[in-house]
PDB file of N, CA and C in Angstrom:
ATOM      1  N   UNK A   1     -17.828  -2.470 -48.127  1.00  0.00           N
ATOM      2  CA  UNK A   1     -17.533  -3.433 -47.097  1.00  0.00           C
ATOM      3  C   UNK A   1     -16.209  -3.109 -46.425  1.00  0.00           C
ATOM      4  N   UNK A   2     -15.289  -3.147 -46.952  1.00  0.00           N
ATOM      5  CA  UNK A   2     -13.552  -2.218 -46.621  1.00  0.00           C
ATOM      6  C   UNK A   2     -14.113  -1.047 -45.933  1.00  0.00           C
ATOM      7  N   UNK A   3     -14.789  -0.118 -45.675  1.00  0.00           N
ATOM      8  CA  UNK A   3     -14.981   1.412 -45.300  1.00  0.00           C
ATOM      9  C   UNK A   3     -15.471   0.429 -44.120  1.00  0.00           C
ATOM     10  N   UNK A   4     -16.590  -0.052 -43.755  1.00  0.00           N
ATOM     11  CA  UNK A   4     -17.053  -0.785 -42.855  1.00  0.00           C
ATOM     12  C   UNK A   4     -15.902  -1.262 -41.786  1.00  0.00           C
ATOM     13  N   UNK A   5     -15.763  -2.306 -42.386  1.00  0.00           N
ATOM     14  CA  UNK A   5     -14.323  -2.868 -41.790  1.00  0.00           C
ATOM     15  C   UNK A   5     -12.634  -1.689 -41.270  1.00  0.00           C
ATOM     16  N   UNK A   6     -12.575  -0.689 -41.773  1.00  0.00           N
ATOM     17  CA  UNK A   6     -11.464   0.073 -41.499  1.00  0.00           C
ATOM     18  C   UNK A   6     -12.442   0.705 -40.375  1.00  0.00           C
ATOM     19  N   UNK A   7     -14.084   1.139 -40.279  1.00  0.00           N
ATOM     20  CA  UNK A   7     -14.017   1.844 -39.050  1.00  0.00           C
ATOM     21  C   UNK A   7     -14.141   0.664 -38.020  1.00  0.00           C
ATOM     22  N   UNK A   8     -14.431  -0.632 -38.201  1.00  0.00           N
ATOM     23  CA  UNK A   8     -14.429  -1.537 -37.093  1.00  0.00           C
ATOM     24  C   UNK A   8     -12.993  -1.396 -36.211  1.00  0.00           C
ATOM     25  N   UNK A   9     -12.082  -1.705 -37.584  1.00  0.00           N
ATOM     26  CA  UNK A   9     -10.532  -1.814 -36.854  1.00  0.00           C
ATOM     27  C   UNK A   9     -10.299  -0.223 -36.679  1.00  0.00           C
ATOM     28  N   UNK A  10     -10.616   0.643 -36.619  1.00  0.00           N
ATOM     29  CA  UNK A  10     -10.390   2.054 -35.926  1.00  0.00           C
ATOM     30  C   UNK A  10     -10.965   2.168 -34.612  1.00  0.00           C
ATOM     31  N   UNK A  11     -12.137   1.477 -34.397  1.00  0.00           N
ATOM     32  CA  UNK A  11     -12.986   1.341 -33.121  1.00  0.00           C
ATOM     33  C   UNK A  11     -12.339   0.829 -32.013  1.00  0.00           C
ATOM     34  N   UNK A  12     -11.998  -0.620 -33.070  1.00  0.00           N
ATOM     35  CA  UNK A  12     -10.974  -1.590 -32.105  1.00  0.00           C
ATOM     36  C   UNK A  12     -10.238  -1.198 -31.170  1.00  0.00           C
ATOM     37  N   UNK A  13      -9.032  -0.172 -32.245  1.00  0.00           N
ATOM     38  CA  UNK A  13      -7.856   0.346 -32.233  1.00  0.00           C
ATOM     39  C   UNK A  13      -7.826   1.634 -30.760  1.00  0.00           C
ATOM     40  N   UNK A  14      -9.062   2.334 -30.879  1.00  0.00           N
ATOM     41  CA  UNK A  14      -9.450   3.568 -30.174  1.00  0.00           C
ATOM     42  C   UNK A  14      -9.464   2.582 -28.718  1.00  0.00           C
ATOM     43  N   UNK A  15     -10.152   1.479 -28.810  1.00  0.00           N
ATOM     44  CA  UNK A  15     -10.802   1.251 -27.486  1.00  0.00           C
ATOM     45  C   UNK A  15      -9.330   0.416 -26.267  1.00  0.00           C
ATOM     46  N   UNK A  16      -8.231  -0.187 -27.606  1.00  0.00           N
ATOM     47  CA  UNK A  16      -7.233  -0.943 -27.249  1.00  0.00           C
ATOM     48  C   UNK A  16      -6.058   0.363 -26.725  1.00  0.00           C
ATOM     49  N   UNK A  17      -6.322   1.351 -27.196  1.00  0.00           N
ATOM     50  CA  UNK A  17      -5.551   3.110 -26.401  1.00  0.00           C
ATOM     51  C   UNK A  17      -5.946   3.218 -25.151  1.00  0.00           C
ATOM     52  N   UNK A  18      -7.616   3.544 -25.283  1.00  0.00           N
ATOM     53  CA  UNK A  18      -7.938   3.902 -24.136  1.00  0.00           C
ATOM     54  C   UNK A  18      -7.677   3.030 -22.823  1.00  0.00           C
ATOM     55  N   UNK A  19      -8.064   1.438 -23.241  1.00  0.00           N
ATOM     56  CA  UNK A  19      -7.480   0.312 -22.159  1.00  0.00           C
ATOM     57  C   UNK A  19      -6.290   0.753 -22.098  1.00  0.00           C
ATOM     58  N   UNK A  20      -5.176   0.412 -22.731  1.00  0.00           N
ATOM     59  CA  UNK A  20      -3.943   0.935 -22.613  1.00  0.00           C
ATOM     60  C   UNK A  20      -3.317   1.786 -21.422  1.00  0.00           C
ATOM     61  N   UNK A  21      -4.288   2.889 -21.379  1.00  0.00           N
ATOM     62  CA  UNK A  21      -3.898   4.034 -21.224  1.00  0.00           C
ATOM     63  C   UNK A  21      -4.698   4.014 -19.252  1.00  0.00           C
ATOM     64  N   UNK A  22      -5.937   3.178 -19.279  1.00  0.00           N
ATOM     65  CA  UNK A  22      -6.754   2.787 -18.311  1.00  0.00           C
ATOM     66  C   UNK A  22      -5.168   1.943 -17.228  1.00  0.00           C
ATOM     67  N   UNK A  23      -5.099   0.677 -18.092  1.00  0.00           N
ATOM     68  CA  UNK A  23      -3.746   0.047 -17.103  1.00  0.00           C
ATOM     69  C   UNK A  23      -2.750   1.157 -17.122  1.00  0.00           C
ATOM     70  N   UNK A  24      -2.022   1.701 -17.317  1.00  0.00           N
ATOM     71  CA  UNK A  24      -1.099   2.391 -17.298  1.00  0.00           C
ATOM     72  C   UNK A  24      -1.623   3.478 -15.827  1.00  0.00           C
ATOM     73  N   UNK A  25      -2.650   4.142 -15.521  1.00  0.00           N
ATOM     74  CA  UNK A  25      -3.043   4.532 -14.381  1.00  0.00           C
ATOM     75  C   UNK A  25      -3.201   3.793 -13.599  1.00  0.00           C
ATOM     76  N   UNK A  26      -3.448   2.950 -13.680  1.00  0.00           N
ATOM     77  CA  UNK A  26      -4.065   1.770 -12.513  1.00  0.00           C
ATOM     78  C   UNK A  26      -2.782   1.364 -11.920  1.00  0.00           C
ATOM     79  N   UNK A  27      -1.360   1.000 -12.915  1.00  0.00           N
ATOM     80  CA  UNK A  27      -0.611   0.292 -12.129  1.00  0.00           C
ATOM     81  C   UNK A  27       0.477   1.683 -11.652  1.00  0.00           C
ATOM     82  N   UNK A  28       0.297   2.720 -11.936  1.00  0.00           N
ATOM     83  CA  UNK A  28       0.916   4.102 -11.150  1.00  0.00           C
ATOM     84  C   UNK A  28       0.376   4.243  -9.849  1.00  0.00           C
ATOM     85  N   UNK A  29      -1.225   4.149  -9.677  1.00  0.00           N
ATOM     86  CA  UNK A  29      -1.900   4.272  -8.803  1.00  0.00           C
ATOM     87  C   UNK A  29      -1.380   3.364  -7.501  1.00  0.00           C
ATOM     88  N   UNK A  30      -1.362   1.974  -8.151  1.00  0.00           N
ATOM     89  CA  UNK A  30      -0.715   0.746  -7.281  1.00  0.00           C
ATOM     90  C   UNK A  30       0.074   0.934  -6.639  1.00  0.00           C
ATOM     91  N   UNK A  31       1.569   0.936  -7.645  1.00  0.00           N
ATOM     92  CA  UNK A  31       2.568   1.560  -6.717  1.00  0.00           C
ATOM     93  C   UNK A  31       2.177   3.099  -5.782  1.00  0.00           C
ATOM     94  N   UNK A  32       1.694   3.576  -6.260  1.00  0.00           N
ATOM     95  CA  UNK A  32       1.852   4.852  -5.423  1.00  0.00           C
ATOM     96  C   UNK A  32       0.870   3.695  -3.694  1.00  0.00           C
ATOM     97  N   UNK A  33      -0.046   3.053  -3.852  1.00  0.00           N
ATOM     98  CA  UNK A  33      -0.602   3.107  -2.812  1.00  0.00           C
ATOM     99  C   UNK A  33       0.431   1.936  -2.237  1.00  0.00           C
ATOM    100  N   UNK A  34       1.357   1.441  -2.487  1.00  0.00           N
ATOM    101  CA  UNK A  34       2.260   0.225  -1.899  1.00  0.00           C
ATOM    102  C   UNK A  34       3.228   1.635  -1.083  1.00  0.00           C
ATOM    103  N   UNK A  35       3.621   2.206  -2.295  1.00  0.00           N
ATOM    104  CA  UNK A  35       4.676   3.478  -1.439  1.00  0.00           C
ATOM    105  C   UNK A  35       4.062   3.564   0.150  1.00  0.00           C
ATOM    106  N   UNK A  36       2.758   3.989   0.031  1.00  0.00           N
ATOM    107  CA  UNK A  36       2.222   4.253   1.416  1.00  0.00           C
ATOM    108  C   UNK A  36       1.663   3.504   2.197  1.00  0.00           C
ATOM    109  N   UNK A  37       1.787   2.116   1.855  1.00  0.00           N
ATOM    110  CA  UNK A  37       1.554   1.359   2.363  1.00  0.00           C
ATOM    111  C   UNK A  37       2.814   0.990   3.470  1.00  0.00           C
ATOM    112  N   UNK A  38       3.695   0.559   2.585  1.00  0.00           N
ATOM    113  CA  UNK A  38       5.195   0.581   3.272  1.00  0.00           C
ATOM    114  C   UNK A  38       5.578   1.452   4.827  1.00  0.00           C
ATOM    115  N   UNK A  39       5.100   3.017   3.689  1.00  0.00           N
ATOM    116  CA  UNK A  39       5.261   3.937   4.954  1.00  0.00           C
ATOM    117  C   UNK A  39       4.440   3.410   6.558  1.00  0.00           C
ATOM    118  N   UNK A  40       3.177   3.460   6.384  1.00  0.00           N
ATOM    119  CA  UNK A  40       2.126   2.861   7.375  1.00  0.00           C
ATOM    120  C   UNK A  40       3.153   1.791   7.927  1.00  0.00           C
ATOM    121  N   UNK A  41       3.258   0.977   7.480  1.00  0.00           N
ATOM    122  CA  UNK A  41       3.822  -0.221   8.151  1.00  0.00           C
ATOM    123  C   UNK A  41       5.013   0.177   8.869  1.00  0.00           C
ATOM    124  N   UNK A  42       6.075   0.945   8.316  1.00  0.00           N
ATOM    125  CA  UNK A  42       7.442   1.544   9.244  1.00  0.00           C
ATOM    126  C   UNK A  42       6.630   2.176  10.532  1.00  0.00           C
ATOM    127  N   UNK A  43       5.805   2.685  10.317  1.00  0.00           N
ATOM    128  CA  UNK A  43       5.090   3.570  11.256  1.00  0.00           C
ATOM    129  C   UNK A  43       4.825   2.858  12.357  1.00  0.00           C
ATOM    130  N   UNK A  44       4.175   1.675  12.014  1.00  0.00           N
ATOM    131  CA  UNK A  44       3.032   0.548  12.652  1.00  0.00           C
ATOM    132  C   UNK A  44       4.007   0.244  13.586  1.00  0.00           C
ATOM    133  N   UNK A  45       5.557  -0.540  13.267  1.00  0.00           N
ATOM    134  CA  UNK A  45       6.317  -1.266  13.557  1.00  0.00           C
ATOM    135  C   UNK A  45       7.118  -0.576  14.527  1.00  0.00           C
ATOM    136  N   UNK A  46       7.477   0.807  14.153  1.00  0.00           N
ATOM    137  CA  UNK A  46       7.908   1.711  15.303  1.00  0.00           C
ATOM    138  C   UNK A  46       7.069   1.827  16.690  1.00  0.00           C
ATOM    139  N   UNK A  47       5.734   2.280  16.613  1.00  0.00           N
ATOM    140  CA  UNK A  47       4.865   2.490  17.108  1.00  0.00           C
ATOM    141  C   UNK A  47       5.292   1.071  18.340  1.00  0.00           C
ATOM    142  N   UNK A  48       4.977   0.118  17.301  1.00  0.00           N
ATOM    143  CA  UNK A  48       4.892  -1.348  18.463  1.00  0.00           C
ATOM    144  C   UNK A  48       6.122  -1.805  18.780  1.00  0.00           C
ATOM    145  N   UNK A  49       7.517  -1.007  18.692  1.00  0.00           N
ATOM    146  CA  UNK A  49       8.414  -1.324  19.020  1.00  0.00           C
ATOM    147  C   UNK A  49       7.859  -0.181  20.830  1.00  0.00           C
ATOM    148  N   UNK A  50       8.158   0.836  20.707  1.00  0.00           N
ATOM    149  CA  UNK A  50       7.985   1.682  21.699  1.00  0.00           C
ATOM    150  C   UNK A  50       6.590   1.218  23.063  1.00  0.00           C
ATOM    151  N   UNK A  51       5.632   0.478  21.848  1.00  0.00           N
ATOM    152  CA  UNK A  51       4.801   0.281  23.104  1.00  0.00           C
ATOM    153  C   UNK A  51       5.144  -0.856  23.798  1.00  0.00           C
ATOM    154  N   UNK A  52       6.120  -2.320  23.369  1.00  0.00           N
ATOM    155  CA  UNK A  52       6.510  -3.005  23.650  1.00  0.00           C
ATOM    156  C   UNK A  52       7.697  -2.749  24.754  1.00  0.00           C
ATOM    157  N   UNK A  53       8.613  -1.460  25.200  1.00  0.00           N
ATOM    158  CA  UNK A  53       9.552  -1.366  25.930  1.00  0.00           C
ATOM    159  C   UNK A  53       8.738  -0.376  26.603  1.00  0.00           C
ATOM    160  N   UNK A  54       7.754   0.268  26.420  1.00  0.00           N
ATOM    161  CA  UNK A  54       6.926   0.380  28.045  1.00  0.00           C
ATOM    162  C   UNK A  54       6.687  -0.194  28.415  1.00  0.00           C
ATOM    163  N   UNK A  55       5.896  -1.468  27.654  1.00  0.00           N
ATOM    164  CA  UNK A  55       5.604  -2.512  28.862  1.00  0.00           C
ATOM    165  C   UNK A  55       6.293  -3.269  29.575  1.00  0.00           C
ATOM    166  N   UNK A  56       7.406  -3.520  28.784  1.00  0.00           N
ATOM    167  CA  UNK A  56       9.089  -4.207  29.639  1.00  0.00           C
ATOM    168  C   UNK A  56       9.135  -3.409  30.755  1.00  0.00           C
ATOM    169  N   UNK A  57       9.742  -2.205  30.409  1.00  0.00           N
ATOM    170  CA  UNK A  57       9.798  -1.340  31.765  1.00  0.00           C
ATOM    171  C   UNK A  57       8.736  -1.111  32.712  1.00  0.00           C
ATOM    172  N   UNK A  58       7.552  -1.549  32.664  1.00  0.00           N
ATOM    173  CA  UNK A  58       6.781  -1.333  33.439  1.00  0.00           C
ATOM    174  C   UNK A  58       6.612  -2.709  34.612  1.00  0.00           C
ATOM    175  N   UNK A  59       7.139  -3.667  33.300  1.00  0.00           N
ATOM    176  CA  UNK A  59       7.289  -5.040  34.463  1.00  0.00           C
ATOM    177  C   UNK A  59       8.163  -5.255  35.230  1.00  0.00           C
ATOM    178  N   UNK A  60       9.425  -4.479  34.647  1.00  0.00           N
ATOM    179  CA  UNK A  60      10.539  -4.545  35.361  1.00  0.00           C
ATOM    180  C   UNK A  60      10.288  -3.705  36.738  1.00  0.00           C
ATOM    181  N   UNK A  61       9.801  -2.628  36.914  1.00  0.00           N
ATOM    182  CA  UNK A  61       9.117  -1.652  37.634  1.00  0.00           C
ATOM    183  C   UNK A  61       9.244  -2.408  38.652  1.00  0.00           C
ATOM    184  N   UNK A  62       7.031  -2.743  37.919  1.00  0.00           N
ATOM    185  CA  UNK A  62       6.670  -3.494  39.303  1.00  0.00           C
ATOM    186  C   UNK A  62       7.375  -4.754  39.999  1.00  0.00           C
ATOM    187  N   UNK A  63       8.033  -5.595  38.984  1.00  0.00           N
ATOM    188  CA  UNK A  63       9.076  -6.670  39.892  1.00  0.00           C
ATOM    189  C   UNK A  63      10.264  -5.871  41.050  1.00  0.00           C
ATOM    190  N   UNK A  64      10.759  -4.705  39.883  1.00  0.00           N
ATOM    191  CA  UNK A  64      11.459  -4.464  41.742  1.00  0.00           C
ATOM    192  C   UNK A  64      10.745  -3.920  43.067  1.00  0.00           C
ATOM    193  N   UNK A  65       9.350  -3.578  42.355  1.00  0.00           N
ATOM    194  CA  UNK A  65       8.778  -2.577  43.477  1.00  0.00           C
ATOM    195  C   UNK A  65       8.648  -3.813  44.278  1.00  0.00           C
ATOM    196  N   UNK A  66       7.935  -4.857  43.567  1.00  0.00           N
ATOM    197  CA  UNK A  66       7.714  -5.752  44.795  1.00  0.00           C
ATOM    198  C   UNK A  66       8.935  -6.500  45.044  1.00  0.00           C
ATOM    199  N   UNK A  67      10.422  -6.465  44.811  1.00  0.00           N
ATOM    200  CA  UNK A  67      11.128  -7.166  45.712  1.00  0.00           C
ATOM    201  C   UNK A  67      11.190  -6.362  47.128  1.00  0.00           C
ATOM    202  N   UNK A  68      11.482  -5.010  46.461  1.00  0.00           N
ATOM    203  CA  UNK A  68      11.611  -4.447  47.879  1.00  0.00           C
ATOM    204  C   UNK A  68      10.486  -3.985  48.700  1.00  0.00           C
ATOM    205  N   UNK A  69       9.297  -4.655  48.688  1.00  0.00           N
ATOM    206  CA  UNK A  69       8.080  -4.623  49.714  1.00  0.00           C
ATOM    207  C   UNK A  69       8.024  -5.526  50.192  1.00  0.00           C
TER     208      UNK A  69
END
């Protein structure tokens, strides 16, 4: 019954590693995809900074074009 029982708690033991070892990738993985997530977003935010002061300048444009027409 003991031989029984020591391979249960060896089974246990094997399967509580491998989980272990399962989270331990998962939350590397995480961060790694937040890292690039971050990045994307600096990106995003640049991006819509620049398209936002073309369009300023483009209104400003056409307002002077049409004062002086």
């Amino acid at each position: 019954m003991s031989c029984q029982s020591s391979e249960i708690d060896a089974a246990q033991e094997t399967r509580i590693v491998v989980q272990a070892l399962k989270i331990e990738r998962l939350e590397e993985k995480q961060s790694e995809l937040l890292e690039r997530i971050r990045g994307l977003e600096k990106w995003v935010f640049g991006a819509a900074a620049v398209i936002t002061a073309g369009v300023t300048l483009l209104g400003l444009i056409a307002q002077i074009s049409k004062a002086y027409i």
